[in-house]
N, C-alpha and C. Protein backbone atom coordinates (compact mmCIF):
# COMPACT_ATOMS: atom_id res chain seq x y z
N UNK A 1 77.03 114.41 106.50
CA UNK A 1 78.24 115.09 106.90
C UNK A 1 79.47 114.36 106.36
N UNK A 2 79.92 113.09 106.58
CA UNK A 2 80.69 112.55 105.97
C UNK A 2 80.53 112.21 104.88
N UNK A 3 79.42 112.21 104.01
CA UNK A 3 79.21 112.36 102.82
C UNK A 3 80.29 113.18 102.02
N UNK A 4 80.89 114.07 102.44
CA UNK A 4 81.61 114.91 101.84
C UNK A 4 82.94 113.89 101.40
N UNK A 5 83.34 113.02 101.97
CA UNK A 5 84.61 112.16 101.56
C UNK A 5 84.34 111.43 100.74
N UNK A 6 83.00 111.13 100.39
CA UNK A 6 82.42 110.42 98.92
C UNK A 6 83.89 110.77 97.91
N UNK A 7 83.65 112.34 97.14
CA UNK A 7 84.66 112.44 95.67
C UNK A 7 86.18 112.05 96.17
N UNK A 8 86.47 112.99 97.51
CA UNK A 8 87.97 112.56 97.48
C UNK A 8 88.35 110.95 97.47
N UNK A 9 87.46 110.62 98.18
CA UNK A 9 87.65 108.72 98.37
C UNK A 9 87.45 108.12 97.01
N UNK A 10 86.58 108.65 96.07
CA UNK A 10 86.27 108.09 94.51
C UNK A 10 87.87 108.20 93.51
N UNK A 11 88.46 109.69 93.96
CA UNK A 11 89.46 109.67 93.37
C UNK A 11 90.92 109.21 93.15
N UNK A 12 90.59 108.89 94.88
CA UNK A 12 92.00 107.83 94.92
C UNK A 12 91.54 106.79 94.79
N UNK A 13 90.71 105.91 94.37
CA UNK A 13 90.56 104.59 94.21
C UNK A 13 90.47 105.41 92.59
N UNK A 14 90.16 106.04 91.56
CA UNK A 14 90.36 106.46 89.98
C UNK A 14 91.45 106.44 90.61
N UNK A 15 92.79 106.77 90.79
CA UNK A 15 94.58 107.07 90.68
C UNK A 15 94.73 105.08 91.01
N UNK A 16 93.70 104.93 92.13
CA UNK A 16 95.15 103.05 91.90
C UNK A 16 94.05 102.51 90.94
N UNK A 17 92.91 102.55 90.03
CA UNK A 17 92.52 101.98 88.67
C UNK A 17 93.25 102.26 87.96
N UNK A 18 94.15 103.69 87.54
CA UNK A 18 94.74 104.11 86.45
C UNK A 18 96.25 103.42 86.82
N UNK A 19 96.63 103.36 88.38
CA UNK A 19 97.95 102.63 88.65
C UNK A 19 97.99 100.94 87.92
N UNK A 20 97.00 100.48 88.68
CA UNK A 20 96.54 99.05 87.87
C UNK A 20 96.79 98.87 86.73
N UNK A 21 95.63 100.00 85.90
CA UNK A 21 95.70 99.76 84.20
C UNK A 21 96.97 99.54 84.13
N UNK A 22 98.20 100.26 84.29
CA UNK A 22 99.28 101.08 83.86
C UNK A 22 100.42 99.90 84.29
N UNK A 23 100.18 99.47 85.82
CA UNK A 23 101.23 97.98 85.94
C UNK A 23 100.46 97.18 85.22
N UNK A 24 99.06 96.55 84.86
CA UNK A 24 98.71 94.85 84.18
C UNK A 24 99.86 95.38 82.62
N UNK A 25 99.06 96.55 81.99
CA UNK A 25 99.56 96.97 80.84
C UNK A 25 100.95 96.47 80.53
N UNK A 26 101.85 96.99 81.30
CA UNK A 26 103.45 96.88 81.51
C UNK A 26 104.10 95.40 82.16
N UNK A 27 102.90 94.97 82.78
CA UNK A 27 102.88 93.46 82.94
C UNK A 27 103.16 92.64 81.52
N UNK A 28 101.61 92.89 81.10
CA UNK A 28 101.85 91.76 80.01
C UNK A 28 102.55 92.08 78.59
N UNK A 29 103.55 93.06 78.81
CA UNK A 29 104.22 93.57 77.78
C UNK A 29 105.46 92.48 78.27
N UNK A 30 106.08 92.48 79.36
CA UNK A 30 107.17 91.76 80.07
C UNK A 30 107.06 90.26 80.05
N UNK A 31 105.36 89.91 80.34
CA UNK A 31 105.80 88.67 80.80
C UNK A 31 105.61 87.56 79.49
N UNK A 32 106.13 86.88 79.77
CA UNK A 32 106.45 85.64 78.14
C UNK A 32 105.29 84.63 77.82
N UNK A 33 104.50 84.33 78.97
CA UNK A 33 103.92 83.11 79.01
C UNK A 33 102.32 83.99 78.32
N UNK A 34 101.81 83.69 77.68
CA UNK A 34 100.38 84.10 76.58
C UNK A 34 99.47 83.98 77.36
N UNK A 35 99.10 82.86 77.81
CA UNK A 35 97.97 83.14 78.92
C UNK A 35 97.86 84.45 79.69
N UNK A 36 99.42 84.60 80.92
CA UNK A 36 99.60 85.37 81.61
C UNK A 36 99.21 87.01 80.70
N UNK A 37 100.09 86.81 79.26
CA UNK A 37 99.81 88.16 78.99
C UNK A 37 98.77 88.17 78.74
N UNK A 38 97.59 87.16 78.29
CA UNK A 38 96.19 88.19 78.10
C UNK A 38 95.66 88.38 79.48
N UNK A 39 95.73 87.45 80.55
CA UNK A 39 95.44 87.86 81.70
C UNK A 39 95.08 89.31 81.91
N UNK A 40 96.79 89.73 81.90
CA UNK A 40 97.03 91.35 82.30
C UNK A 40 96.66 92.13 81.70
N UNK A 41 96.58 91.97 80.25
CA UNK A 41 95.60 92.45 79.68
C UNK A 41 93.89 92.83 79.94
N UNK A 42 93.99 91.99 80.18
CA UNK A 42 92.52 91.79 80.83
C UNK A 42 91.71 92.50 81.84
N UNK A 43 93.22 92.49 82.14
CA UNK A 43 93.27 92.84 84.05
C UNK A 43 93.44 94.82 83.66
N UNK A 44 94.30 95.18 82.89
CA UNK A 44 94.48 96.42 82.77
C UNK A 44 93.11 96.94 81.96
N UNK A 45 92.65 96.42 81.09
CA UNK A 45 91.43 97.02 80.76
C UNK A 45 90.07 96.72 81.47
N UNK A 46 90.25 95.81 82.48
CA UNK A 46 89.01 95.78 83.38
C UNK A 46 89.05 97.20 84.57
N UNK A 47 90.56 98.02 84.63
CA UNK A 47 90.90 98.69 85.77
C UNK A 47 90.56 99.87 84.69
N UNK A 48 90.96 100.33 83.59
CA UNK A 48 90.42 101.83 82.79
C UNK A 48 88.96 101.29 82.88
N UNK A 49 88.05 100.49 82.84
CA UNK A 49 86.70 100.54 82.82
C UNK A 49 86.08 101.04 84.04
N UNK A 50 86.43 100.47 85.44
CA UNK A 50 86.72 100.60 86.79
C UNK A 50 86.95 102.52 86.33
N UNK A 51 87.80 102.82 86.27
CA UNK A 51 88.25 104.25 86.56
C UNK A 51 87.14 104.85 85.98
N UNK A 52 87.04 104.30 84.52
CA UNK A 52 85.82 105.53 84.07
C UNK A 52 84.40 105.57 85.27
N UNK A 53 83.93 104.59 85.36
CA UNK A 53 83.07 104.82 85.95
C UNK A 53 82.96 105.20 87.26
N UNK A 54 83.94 105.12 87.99
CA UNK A 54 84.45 106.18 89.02
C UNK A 54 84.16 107.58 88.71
N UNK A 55 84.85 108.09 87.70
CA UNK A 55 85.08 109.13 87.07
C UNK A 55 83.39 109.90 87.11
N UNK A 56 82.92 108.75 86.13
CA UNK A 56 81.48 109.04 85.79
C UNK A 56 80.33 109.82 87.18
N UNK A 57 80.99 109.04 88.08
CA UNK A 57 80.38 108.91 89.18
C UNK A 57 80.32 110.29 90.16
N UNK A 58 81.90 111.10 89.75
CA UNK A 58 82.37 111.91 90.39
C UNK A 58 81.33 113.19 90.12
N UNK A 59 81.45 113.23 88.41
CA UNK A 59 80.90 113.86 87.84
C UNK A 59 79.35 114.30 88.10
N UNK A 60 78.64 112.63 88.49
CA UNK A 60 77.36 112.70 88.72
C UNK A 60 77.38 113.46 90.28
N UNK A 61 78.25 113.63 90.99
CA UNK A 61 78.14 113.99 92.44
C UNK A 61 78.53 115.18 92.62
N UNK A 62 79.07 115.66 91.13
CA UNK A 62 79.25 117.01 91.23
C UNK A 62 81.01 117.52 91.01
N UNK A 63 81.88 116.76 91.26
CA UNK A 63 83.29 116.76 91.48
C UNK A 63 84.05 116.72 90.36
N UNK A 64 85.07 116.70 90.58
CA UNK A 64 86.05 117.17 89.58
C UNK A 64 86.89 115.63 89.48
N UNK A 65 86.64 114.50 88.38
CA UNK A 65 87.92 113.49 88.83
C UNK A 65 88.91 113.42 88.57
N UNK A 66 89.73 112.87 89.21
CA UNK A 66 91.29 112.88 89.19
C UNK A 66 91.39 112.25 87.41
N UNK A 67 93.00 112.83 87.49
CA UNK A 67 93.11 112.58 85.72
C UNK A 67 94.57 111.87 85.99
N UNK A 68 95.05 111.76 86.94
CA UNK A 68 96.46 111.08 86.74
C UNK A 68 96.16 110.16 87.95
N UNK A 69 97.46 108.53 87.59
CA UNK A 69 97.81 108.13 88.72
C UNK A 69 98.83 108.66 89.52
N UNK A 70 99.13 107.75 90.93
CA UNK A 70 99.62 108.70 91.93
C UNK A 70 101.09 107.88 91.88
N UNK A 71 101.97 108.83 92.58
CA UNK A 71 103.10 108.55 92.65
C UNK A 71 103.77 107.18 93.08
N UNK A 72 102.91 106.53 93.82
CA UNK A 72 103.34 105.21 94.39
C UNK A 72 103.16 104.58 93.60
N UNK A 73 102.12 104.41 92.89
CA UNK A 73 101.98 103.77 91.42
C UNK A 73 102.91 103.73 90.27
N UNK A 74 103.16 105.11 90.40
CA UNK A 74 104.97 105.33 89.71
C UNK A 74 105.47 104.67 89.39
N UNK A 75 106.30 104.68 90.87
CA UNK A 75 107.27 103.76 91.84
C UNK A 75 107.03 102.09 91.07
N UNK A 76 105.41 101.42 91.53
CA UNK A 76 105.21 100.60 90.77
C UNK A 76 105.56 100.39 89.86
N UNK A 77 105.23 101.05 88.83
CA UNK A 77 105.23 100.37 87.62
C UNK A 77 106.68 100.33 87.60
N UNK A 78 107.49 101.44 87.50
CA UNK A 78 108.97 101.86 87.59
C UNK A 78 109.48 100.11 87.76
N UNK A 79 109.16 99.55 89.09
CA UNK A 79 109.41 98.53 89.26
C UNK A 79 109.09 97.14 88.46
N UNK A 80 108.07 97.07 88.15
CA UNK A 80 107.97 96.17 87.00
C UNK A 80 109.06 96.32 85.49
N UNK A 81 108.80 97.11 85.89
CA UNK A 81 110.28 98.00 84.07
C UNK A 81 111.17 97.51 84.45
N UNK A 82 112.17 97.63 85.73
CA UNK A 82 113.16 97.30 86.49
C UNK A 82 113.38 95.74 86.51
N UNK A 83 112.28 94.96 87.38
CA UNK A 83 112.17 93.68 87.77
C UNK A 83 112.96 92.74 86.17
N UNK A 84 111.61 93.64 85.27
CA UNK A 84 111.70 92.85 84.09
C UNK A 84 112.82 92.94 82.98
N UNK A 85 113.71 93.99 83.27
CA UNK A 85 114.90 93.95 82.47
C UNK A 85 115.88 93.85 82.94
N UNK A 86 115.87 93.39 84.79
CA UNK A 86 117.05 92.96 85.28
C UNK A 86 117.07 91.56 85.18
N UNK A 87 116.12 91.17 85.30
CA UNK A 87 115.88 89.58 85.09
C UNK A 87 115.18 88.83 83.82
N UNK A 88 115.72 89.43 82.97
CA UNK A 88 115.17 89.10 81.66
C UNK A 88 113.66 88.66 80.79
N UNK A 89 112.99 89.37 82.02
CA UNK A 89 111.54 89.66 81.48
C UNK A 89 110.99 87.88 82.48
N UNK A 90 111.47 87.82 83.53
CA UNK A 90 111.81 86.47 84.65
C UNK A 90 110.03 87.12 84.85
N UNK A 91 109.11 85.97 84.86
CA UNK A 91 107.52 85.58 85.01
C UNK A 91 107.29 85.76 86.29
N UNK A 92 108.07 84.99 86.86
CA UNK A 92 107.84 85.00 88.31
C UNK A 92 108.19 86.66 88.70
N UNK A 93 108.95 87.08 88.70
CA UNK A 93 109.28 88.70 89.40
C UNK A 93 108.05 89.47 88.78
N UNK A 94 108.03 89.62 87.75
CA UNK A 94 106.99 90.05 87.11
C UNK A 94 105.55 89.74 88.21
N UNK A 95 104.88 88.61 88.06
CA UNK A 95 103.97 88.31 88.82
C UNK A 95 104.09 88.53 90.73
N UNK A 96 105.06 88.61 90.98
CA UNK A 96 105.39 89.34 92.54
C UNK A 96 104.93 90.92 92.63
N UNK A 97 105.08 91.43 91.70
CA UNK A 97 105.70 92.97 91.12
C UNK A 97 104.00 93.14 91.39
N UNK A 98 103.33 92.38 90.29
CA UNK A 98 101.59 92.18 90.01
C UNK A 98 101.05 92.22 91.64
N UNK A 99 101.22 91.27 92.10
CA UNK A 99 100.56 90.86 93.35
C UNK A 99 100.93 91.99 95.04
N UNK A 100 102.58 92.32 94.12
CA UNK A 100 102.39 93.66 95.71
C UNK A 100 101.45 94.99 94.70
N UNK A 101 101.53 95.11 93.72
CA UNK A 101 100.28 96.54 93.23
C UNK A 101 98.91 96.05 93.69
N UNK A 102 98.62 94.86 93.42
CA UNK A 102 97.13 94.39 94.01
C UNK A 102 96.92 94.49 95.58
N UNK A 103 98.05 94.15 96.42
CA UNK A 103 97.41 94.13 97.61
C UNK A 103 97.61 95.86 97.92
N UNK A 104 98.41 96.54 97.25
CA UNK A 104 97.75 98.04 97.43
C UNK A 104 96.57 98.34 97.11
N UNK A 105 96.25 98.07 95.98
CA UNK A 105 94.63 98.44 95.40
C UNK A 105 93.81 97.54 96.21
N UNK A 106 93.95 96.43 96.88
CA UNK A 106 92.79 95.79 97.85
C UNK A 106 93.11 96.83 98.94
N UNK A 107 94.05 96.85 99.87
CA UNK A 107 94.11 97.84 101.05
C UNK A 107 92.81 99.17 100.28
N UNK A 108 93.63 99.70 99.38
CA UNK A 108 92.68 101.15 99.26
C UNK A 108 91.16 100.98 99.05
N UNK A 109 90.92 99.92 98.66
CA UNK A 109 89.53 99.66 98.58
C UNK A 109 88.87 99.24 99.90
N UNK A 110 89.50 98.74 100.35
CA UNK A 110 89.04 98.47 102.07
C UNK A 110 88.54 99.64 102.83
N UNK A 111 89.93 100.57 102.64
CA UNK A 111 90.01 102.05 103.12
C UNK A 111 88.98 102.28 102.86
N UNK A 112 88.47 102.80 101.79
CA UNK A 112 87.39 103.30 101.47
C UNK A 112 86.43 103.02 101.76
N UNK A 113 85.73 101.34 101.86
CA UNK A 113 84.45 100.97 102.38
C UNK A 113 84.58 100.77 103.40
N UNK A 114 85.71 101.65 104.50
CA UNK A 114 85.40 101.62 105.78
C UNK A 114 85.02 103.31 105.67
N UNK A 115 84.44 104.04 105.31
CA UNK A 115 84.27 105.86 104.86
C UNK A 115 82.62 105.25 104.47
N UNK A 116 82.05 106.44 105.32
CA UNK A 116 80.52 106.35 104.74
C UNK A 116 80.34 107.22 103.49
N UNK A 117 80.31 106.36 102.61
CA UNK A 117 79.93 106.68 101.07
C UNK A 117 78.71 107.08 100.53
N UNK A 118 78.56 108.29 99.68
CA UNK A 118 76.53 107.76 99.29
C UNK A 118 76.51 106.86 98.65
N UNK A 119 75.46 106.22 99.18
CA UNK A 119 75.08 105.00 98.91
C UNK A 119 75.17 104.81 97.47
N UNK A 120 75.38 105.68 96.83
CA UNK A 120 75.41 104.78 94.78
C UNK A 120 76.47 104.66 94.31
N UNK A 121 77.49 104.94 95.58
CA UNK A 121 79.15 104.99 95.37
C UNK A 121 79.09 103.45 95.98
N UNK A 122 78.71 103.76 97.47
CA UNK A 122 79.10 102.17 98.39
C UNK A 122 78.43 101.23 97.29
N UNK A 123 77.97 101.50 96.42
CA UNK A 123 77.24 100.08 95.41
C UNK A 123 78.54 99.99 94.81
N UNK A 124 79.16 101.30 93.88
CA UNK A 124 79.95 101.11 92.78
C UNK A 124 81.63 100.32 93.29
N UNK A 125 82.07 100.49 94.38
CA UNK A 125 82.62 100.72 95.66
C UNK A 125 82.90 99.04 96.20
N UNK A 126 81.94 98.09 96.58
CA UNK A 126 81.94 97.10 96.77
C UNK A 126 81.40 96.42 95.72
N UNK A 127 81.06 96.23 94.63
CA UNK A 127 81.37 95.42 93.15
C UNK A 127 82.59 95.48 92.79
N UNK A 128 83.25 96.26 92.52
CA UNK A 128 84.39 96.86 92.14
C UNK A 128 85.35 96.29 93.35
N UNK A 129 85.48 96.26 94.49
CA UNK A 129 86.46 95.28 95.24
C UNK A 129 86.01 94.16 95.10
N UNK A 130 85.45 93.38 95.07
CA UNK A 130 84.68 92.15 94.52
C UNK A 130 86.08 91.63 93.64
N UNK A 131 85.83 92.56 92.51
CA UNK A 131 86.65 91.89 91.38
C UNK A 131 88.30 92.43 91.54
N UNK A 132 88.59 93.40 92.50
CA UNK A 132 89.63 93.41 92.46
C UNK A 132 90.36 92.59 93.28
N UNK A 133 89.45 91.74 94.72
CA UNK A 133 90.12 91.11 95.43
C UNK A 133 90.35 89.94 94.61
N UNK A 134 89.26 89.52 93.59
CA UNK A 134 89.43 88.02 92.56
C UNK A 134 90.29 88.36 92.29
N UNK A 135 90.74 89.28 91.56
CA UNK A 135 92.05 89.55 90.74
C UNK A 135 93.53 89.17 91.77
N UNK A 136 93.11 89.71 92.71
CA UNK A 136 94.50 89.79 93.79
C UNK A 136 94.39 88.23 94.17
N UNK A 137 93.67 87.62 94.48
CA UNK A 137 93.69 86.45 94.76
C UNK A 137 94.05 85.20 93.81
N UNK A 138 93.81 85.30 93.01
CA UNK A 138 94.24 85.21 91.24
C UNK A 138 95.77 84.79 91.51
N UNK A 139 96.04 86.14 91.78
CA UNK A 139 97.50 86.84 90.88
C UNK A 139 98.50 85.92 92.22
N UNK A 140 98.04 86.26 93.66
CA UNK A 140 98.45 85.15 94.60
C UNK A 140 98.32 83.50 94.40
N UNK A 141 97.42 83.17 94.17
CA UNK A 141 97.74 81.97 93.51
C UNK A 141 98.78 81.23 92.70
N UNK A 142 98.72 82.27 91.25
CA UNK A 142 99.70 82.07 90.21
C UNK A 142 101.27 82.09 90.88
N UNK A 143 101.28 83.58 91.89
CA UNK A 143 102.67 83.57 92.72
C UNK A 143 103.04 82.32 93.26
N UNK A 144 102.38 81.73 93.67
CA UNK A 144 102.18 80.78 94.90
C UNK A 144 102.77 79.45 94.03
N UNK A 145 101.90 79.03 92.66
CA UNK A 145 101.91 77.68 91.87
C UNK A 145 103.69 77.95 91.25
N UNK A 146 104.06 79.27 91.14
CA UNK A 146 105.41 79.52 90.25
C UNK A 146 106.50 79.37 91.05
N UNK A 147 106.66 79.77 92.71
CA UNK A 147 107.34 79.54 93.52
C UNK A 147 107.72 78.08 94.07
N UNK A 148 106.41 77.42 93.34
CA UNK A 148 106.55 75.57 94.03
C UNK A 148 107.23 75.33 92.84
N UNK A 149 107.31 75.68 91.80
CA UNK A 149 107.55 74.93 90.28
C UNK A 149 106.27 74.61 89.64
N UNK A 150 105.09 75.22 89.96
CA UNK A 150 104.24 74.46 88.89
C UNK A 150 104.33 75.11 87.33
């Protein structure tokens, strides 16, 4: 019976992968330091891999998947564009900017593996927060070492 929230729940976690891709992307276009940008790099093409196979998934279950991100994501990125050309492409804002989109995409992933999933989703579902909480935890860190001066 609740099976049925399987696709819709698949598709908003595809809209904050494609939000992700779309802020790391615009991340490491902004930020100066090379490491950081392949990071985000990294980070944005680990989230289109994430989406496809969401996608894939939808498909296998029968559904239709979402093809755009969602408006709050927007907003996001909007803000990274903002952050980074009011403050001259400033690492630190940039990486704040990073770390509030992540703890959205951890919340929504939570959301979700609190929804009884079929089970070949709850697999795809909890791997997939796995690496997005590393990521968020990551990206808190780096916030954390830039705010002391490291």
């Amino acid at each position: 019976m609740e099976e049925d929230r399987t696709v819709p729940t698949l598709n908003e976690l595809i809209e904050t992968c494609k939000d992700g891709q779309e802020g790391f992307r615009t991340a490491s276009e902004g930020i100066s330091r090379s490491d950081l940008k392949n990071l985000f790099q990294n980070y944005a093409e680990q989230r289109a891999q994430f989406a496809r196979e969401l996608e894939d998934h939808v498909r296998f279950l029968g559904g239709e998947p979402e093809t755009n991100g969602s408006v709050a994501g927007a907003l996001h990125r909007g803000w990274i564009n903002i952050k980074s050309a009011a403050t001259g492409k400033d690492d630190q804002a940039i990486i704040a900017e990073c770390e509030r989109g992540e703890d959205s995409a951890v919340k929504n992933y939570t959301d979700a593996l609190e929804i009884n999933l079929a089970p070949s989703a709850q697999m795809i579902v909890n791997r997939q927060y796995a690496e997005v909480k590393a990521a968020h935890d990551r990206i808190r860190s780096l916030e954390q070492a830039l705010s002391r001066g490291a």
